[in-house]
C-alpha atoms as a PDB file:
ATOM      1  CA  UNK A   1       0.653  18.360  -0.904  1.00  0.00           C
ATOM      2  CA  UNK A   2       0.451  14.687   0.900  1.00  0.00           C
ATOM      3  CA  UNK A   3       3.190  12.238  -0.185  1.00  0.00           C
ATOM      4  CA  UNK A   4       1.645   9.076  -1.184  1.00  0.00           C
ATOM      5  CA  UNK A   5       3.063   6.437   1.218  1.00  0.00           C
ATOM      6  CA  UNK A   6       5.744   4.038  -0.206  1.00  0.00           C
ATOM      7  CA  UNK A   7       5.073   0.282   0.114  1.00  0.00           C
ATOM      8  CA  UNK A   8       7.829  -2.323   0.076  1.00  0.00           C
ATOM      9  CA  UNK A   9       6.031  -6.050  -0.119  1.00  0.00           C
ATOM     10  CA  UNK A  10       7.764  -9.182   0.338  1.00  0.00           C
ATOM     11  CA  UNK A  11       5.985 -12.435  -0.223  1.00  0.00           C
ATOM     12  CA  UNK A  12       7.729 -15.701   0.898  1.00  0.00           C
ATOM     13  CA  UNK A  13       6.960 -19.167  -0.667  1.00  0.00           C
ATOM     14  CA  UNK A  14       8.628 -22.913  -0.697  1.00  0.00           C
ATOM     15  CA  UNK A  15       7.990 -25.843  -2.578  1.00  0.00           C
ATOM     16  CA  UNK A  16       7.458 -28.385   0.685  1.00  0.00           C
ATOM     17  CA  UNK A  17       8.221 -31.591  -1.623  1.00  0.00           C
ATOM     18  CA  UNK A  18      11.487 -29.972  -2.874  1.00  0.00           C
ATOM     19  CA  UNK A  19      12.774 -28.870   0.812  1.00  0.00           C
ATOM     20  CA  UNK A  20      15.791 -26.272   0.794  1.00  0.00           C
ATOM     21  CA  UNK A  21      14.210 -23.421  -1.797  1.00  0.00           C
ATOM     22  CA  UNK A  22      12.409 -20.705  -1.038  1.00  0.00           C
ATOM     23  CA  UNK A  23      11.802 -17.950  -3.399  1.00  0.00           C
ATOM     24  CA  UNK A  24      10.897 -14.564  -2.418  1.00  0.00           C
ATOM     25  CA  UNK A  25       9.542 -11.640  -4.106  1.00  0.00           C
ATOM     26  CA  UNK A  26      10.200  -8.202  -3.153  1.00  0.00           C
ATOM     27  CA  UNK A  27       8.880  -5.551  -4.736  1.00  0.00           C
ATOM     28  CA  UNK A  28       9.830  -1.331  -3.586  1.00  0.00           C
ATOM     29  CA  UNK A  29      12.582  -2.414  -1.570  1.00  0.00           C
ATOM     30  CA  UNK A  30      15.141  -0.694  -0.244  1.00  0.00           C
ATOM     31  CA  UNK A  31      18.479  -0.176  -2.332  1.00  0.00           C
ATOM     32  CA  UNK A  32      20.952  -1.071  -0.143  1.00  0.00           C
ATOM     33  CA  UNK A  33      21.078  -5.106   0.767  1.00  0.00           C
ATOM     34  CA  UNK A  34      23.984  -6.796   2.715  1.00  0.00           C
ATOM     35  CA  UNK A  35      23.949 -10.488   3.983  1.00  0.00           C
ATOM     36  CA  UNK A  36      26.303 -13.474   4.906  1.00  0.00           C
ATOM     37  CA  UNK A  37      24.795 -15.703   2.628  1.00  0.00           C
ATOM     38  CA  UNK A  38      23.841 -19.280   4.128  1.00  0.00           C
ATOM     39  CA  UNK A  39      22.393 -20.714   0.947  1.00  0.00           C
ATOM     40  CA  UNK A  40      23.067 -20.171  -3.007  1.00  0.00           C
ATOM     41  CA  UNK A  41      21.029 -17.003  -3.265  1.00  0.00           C
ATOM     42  CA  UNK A  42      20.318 -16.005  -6.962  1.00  0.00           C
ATOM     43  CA  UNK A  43      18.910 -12.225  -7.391  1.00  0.00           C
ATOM     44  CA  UNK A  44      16.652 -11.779 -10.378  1.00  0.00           C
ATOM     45  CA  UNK A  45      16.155  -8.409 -11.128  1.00  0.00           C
ATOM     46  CA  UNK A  46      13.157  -7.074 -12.829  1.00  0.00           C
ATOM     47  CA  UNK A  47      12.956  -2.932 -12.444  1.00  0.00           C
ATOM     48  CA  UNK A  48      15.693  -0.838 -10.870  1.00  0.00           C
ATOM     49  CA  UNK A  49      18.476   0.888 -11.660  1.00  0.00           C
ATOM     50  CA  UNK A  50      22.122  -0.453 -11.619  1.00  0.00           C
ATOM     51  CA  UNK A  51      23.687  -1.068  -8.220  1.00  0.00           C
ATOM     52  CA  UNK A  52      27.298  -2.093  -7.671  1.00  0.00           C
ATOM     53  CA  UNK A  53      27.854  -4.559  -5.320  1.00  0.00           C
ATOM     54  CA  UNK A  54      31.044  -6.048  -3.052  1.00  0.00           C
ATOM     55  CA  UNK A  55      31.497  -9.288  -3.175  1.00  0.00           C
ATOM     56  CA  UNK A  56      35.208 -11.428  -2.030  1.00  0.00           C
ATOM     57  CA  UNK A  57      37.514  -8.898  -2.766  1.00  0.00           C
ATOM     58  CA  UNK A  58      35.748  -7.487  -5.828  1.00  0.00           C
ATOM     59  CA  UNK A  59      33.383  -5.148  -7.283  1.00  0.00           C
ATOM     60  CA  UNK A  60      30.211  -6.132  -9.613  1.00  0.00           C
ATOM     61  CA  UNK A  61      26.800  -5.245 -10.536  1.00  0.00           C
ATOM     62  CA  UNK A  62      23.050  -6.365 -11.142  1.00  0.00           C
ATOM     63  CA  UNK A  63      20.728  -4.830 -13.183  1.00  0.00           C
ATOM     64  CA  UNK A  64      17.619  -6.056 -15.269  1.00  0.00           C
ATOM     65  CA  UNK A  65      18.682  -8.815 -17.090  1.00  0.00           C
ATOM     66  CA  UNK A  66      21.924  -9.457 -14.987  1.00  0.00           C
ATOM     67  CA  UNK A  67      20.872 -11.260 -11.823  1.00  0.00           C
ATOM     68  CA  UNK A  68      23.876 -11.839  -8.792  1.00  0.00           C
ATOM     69  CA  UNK A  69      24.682 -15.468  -8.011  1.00  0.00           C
ATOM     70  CA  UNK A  70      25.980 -15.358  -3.953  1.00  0.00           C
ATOM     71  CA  UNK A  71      27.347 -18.911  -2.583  1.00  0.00           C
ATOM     72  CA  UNK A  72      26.999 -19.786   1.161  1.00  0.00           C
ATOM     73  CA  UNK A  73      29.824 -18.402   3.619  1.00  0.00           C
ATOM     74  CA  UNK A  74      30.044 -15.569   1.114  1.00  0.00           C
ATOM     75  CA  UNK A  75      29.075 -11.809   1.901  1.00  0.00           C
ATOM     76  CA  UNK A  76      27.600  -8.982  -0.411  1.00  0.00           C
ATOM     77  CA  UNK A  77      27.700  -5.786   0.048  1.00  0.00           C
ATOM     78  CA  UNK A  78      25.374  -2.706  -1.972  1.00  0.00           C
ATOM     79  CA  UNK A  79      27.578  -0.139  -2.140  1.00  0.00           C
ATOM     80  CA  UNK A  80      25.228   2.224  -4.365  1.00  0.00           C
ATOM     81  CA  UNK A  81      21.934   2.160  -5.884  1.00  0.00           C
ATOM     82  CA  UNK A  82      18.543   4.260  -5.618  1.00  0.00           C
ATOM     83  CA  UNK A  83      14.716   3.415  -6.204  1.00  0.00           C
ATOM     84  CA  UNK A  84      12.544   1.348  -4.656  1.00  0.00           C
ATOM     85  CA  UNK A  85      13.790  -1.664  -6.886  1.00  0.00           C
ATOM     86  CA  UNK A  86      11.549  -4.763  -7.674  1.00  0.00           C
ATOM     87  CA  UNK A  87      13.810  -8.338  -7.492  1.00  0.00           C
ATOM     88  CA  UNK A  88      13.143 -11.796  -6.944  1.00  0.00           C
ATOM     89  CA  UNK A  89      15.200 -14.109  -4.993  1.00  0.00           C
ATOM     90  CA  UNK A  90      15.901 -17.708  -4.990  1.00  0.00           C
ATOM     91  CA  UNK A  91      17.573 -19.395  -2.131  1.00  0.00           C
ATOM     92  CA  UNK A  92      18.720 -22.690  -2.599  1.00  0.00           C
ATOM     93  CA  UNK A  93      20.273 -24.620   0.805  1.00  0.00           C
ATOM     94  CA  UNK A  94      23.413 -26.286   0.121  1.00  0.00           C
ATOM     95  CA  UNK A  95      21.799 -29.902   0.248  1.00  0.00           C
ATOM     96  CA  UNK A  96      19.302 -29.082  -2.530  1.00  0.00           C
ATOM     97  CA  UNK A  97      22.206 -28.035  -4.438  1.00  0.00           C
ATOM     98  CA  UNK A  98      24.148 -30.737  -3.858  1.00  0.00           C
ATOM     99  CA  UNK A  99      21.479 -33.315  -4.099  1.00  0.00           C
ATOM    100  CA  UNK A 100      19.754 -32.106  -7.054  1.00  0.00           C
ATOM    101  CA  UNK A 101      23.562 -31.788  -9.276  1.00  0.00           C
ATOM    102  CA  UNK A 102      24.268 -35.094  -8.147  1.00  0.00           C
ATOM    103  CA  UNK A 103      21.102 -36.915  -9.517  1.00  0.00           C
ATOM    104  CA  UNK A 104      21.499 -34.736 -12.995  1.00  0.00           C
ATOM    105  CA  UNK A 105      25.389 -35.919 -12.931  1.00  0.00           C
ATOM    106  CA  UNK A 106      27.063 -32.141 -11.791  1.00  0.00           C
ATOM    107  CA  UNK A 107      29.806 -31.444 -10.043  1.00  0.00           C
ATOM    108  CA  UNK A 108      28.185 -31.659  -6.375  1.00  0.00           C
ATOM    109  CA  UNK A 109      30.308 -31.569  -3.948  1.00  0.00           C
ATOM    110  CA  UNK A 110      32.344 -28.546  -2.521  1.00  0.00           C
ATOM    111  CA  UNK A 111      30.432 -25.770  -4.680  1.00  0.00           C
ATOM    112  CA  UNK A 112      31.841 -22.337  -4.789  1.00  0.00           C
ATOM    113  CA  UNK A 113      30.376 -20.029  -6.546  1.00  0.00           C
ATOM    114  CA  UNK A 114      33.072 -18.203  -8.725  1.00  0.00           C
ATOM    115  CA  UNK A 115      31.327 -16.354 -11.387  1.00  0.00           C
ATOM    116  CA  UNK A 116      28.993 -13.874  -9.703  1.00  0.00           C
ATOM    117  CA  UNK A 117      27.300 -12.125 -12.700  1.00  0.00           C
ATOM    118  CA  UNK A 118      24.772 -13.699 -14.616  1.00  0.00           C
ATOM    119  CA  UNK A 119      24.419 -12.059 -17.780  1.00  0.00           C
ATOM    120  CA  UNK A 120      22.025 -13.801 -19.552  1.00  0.00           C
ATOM    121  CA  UNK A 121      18.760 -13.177 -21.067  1.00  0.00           C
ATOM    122  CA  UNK A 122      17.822 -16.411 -21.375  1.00  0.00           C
ATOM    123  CA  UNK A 123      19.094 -17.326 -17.751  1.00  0.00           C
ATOM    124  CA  UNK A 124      16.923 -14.310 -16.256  1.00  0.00           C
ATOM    125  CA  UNK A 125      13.282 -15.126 -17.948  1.00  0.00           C
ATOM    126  CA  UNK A 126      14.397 -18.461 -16.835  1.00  0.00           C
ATOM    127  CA  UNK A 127      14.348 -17.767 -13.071  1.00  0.00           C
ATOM    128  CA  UNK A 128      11.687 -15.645 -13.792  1.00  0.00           C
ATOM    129  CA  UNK A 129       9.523 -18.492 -14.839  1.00  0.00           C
ATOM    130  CA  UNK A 130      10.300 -20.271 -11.658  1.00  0.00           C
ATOM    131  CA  UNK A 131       8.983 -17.445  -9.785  1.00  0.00           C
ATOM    132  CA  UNK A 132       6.007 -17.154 -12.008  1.00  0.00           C
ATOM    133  CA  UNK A 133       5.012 -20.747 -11.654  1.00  0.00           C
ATOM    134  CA  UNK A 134       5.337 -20.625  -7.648  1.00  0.00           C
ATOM    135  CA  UNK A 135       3.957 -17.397  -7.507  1.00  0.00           C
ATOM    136  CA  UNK A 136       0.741 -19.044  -9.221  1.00  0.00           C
ATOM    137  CA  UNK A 137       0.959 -22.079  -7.210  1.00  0.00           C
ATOM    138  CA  UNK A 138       1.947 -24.605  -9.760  1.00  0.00           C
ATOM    139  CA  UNK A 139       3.217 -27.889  -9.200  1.00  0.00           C
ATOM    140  CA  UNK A 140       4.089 -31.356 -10.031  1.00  0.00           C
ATOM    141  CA  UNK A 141       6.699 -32.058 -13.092  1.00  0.00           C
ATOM    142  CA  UNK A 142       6.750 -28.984 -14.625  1.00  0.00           C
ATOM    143  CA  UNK A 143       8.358 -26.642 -11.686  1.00  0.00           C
ATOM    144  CA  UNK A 144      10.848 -29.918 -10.980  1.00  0.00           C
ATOM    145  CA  UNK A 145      12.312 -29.188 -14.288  1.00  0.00           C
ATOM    146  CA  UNK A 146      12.371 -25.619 -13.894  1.00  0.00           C
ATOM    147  CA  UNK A 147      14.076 -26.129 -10.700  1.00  0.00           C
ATOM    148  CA  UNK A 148      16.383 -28.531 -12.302  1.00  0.00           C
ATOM    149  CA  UNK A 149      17.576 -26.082 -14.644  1.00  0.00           C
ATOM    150  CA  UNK A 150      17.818 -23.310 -12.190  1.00  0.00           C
ATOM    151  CA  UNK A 151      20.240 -25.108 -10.037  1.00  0.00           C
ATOM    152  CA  UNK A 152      22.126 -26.341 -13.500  1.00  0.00           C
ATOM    153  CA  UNK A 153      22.965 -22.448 -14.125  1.00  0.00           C
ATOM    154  CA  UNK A 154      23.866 -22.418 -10.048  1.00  0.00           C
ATOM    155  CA  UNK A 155      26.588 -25.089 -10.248  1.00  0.00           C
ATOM    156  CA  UNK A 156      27.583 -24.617 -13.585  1.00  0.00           C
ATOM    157  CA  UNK A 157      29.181 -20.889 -12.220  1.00  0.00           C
ATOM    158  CA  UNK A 158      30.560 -22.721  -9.527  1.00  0.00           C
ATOM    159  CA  UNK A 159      33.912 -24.647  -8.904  1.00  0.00           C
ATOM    160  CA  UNK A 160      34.462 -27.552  -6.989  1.00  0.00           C
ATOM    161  CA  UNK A 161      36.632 -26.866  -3.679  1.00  0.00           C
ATOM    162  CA  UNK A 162      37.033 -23.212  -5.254  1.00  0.00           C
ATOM    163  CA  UNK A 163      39.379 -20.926  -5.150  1.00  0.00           C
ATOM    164  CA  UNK A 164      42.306 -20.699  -2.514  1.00  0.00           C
ATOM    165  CA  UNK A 165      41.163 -17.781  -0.088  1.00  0.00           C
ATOM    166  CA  UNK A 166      43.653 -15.195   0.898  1.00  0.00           C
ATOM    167  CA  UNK A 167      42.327 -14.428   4.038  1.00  0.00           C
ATOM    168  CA  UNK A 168      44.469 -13.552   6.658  1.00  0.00           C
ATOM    169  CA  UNK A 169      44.582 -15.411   9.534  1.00  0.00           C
ATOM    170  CA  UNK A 170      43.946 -12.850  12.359  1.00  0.00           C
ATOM    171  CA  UNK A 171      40.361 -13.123  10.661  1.00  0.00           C
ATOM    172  CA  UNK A 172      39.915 -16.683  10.311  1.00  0.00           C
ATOM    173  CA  UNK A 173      40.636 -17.217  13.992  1.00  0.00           C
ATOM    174  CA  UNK A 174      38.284 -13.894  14.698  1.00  0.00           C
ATOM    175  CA  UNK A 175      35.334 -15.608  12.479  1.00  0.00           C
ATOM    176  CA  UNK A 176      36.081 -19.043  14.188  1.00  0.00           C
ATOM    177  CA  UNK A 177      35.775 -17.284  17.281  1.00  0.00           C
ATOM    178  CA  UNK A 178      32.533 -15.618  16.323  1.00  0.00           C
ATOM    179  CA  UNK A 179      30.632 -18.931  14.684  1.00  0.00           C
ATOM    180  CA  UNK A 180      31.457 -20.869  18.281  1.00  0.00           C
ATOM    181  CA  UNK A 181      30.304 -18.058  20.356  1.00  0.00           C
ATOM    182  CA  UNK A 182      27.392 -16.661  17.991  1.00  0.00           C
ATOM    183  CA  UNK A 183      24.625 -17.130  21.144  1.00  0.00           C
ATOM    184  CA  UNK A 184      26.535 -14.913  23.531  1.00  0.00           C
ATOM    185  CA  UNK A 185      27.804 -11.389  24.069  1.00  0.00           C
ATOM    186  CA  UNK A 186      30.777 -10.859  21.702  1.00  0.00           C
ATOM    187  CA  UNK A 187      32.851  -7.671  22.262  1.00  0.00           C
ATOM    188  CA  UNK A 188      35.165  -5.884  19.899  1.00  0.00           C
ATOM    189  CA  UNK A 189      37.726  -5.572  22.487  1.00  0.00           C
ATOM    190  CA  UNK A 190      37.528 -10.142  22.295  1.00  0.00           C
ATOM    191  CA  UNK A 191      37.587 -10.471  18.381  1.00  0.00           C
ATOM    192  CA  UNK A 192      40.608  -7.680  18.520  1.00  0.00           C
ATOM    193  CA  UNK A 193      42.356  -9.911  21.486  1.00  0.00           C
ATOM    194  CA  UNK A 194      41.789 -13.201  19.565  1.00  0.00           C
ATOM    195  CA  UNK A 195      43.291 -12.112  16.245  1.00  0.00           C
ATOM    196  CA  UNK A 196      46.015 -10.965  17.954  1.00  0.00           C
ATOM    197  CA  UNK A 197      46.013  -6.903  16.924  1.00  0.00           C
ATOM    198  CA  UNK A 198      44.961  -3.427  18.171  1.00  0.00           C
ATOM    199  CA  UNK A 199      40.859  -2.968  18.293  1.00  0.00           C
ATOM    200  CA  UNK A 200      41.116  -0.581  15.314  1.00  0.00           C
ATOM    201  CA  UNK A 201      43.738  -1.827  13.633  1.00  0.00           C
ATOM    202  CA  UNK A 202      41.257  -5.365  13.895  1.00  0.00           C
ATOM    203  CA  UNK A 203      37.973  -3.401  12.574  1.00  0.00           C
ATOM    204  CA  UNK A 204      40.087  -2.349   9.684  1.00  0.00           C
ATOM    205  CA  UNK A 205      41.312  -5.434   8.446  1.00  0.00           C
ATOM    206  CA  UNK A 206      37.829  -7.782   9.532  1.00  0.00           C
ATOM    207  CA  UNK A 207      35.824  -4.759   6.921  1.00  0.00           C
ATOM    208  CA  UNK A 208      38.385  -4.857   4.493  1.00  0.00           C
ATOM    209  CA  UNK A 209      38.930  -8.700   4.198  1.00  0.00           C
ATOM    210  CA  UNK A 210      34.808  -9.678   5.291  1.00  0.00           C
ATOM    211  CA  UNK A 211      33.262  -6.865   3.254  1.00  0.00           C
ATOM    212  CA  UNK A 212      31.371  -5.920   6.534  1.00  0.00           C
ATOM    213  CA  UNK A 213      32.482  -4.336   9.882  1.00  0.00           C
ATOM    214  CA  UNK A 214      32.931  -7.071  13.200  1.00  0.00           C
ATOM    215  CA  UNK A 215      29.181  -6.202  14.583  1.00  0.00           C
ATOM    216  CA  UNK A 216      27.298  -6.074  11.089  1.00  0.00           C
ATOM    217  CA  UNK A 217      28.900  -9.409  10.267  1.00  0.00           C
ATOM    218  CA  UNK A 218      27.701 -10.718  13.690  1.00  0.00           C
ATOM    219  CA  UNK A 219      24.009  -9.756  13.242  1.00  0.00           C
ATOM    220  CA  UNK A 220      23.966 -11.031  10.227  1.00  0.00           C
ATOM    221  CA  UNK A 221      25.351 -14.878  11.153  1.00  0.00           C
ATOM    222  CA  UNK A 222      22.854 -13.963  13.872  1.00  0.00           C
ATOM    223  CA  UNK A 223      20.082 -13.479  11.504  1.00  0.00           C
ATOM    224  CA  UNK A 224      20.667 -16.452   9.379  1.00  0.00           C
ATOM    225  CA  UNK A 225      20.935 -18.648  12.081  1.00  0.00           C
ATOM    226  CA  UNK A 226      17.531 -17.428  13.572  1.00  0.00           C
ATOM    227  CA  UNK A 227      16.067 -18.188  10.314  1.00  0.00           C
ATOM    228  CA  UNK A 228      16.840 -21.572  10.699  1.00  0.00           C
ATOM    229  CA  UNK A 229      16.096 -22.125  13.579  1.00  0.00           C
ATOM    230  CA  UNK A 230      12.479 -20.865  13.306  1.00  0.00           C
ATOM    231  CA  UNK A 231      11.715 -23.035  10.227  1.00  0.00           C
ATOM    232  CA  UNK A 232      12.143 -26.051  12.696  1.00  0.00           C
ATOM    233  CA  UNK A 233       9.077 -24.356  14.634  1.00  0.00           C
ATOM    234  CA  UNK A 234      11.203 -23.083  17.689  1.00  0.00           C
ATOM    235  CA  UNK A 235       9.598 -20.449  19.604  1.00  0.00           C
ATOM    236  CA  UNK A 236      10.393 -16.926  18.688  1.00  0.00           C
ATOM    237  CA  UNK A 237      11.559 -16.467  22.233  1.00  0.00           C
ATOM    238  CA  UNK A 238      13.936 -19.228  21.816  1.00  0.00           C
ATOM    239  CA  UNK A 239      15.088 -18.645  18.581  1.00  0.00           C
ATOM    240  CA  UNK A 240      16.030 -14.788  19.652  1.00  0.00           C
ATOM    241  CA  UNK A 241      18.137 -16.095  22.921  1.00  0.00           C
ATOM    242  CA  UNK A 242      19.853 -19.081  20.791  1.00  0.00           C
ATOM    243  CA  UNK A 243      20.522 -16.982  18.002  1.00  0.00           C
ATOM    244  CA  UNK A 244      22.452 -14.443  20.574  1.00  0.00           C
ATOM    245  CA  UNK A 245      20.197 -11.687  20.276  1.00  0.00           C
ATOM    246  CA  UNK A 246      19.184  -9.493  23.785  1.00  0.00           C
ATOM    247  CA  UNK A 247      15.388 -10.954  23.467  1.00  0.00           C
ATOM    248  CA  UNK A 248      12.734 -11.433  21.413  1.00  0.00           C
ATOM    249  CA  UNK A 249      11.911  -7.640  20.344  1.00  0.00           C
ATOM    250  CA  UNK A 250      15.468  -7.258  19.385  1.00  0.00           C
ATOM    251  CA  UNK A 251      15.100 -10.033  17.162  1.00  0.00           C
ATOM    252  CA  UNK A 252      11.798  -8.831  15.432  1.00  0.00           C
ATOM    253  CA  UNK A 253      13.658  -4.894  14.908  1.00  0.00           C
ATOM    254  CA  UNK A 254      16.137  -6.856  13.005  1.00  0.00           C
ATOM    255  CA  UNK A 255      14.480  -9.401  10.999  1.00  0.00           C
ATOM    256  CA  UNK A 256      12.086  -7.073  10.477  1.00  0.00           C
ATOM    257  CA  UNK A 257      14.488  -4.469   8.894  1.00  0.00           C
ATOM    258  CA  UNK A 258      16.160  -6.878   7.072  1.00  0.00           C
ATOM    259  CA  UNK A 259      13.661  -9.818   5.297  1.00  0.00           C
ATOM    260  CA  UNK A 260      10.944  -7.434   5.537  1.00  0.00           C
ATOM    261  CA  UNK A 261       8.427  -9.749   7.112  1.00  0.00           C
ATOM    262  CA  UNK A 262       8.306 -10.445  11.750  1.00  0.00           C
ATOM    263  CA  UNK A 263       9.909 -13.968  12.644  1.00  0.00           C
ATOM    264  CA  UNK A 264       6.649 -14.864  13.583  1.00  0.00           C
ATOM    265  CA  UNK A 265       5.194 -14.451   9.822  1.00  0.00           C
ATOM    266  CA  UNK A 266       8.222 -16.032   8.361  1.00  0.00           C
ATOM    267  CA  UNK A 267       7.926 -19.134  10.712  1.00  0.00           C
ATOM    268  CA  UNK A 268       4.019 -19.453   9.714  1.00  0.00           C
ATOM    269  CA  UNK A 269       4.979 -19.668   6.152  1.00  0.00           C
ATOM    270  CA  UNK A 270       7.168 -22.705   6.418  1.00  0.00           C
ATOM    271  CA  UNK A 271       5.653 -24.767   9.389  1.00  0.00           C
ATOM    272  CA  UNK A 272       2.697 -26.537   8.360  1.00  0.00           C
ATOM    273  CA  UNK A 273       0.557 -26.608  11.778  1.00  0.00           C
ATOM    274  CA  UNK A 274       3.197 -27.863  14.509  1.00  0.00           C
ATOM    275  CA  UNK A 275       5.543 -29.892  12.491  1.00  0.00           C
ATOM    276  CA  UNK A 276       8.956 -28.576  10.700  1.00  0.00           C
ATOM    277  CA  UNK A 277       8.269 -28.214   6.923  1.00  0.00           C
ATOM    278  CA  UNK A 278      11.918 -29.650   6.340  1.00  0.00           C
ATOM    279  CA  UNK A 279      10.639 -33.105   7.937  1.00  0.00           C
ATOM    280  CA  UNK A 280       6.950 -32.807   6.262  1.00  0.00           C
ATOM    281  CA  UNK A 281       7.012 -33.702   2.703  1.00  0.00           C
ATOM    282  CA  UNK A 282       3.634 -34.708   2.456  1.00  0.00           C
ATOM    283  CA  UNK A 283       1.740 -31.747   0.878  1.00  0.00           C
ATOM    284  CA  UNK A 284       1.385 -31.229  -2.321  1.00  0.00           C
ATOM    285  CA  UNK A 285       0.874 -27.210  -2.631  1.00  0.00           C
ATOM    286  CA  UNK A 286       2.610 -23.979  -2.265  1.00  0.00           C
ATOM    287  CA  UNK A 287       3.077 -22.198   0.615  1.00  0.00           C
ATOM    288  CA  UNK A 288       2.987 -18.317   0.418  1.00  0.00           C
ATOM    289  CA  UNK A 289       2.302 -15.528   2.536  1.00  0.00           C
ATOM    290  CA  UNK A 290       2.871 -11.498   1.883  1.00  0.00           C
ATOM    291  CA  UNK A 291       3.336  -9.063   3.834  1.00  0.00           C
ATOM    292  CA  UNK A 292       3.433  -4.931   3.405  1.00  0.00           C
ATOM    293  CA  UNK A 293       5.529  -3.112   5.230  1.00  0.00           C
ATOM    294  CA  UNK A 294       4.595   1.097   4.573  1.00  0.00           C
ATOM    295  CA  UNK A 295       7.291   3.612   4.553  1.00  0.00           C
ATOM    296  CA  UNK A 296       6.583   7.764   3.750  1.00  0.00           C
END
């Protein structure tokens, strides 16, 4: 009997006249989903089954009507879950938080997020709605106030300056070391010299303090900073090289894996002909794009 092929979609949209959000919808995704998070990333789930999740030190989950809340700098790891799940997310850059809570009078400045779970009905059909209404291209006032209110329920779980961190400092000067060296080869044998400990004795403590081992954290500072990059209309070329991966091809196996979708299709999303979308407000539409990635 011939197994119907399993599809995982992911469609990628932005709001150019509200720069700094991009919502994406995935639909038969894989389970399992790590990232260092460079944005406020806020997972609305709509089918799957529970999955528990890692996330500074502790242990949480996100189901259908519980949606994870992830704060930039911070890491989350999957640490169970099975389907093909179907999420949205919402990524909000740190200056459309910040800008956006300080018109509306919020705490703005120094967000951490601190409360990871958001169990709330009326909190998930309300990033649903967002989705919805960029999903069917809808603009003007209406999506400004649903945006509005999104990044209310962002802040409002966040603290400003946050929480003391406990990490240890043979880390701190290992991630310091990584984030100024990011575009070239990084070793284990450095990162274990630069904290100061044996190599294995260093991959223990980096995964049990980071949430991810020394060379999964890497790619994935790697990948975030590649996504940047190509959103200010760098060449894919480039973008691989100054993002510190071996070449182009290396860059598309990983991007690929992770968001789903090639750099090349991600850049065309968000550059509007040859100009960055984050310095081109003038449009007045939604941007989207899908594309379907088949797995047996």
């Amino acid at each position: 009997m011939t197994q119907t092929p399993r599809i995982e979609r992911y469609s990628y949209r932005y709001v150019p006249h509200r720069p700094g959000i991009e919502s994406v919808s995935v639909s038969g995704a894989r389970s399992r989903w790590s990232e260092v998070h460079g944005t406020f990333t806020v997972c609305t789930v709509e089918r799957a089954q529970p999955v528990s999740y890692w996330c500074g030190g502790r242990q949480y989950g996100r189901c259908s009507r519980v949606g994870m809340l992830v704060g930039p700098g911070q890491v989350h790891v999957d640490v169970d879950g099975s389907g093909r799940p179907d999420y949205r997310v919402l990524r909000l850059s740190p200056v459309a938080v910040e800008q956006t809570a300080a018109r509306l009078g919020l705490p703005s400045k120094d967000l951490v997020v601190v409360e990871h779970e958001m169990a709330s009905t009326a909190t998930h059909d309300l990033f649903l709605s967002l989705h919805a209404a960029l999903e069917s291209q809808v603009n003007g006032p209406a999506v400004d106030r649903l945006i509005d209110a999104c990044i209310s329920e962002v802040v409002r779980r966040c603290a400003s300056g946050g929480p003391s961190t406990l990490e240890r400092r043979e880390v701190r000067r290992a991630r310091e070391y990584i984030r100024e060296n990011l575009s070239e080869p990084i070793t284990l044998s450095e990162l274990a010299e630069v904290a100061g400990i044996g190599k294995w004795g260093f991959v223990s403590l980096f995964r049990e303090q980071v949430g991810l081992p020394p060379h999964a954290y890497i790619v994935q500072l790697r990948l975030a900073r590649a996504r940047m990059l190509l959103a200010t209309g760098r060449p894919c070329g480039e973008v691989a090289i100054a993002s510190g991966f071996f070449d182009q091809s290396h860059l598309n196996r990983w991007f690929g894996r992770t968001y789903g979708i090639s750099p090349r299709e991600y850049q065309r999303v968000f550059v509007s002909s040859s100009r960055p979308f984050l310095h081109d407000l003038a449009e007045e539409h939604v941007r989207g794009a899908t594309v379907v990635v088949r797995h047996v």
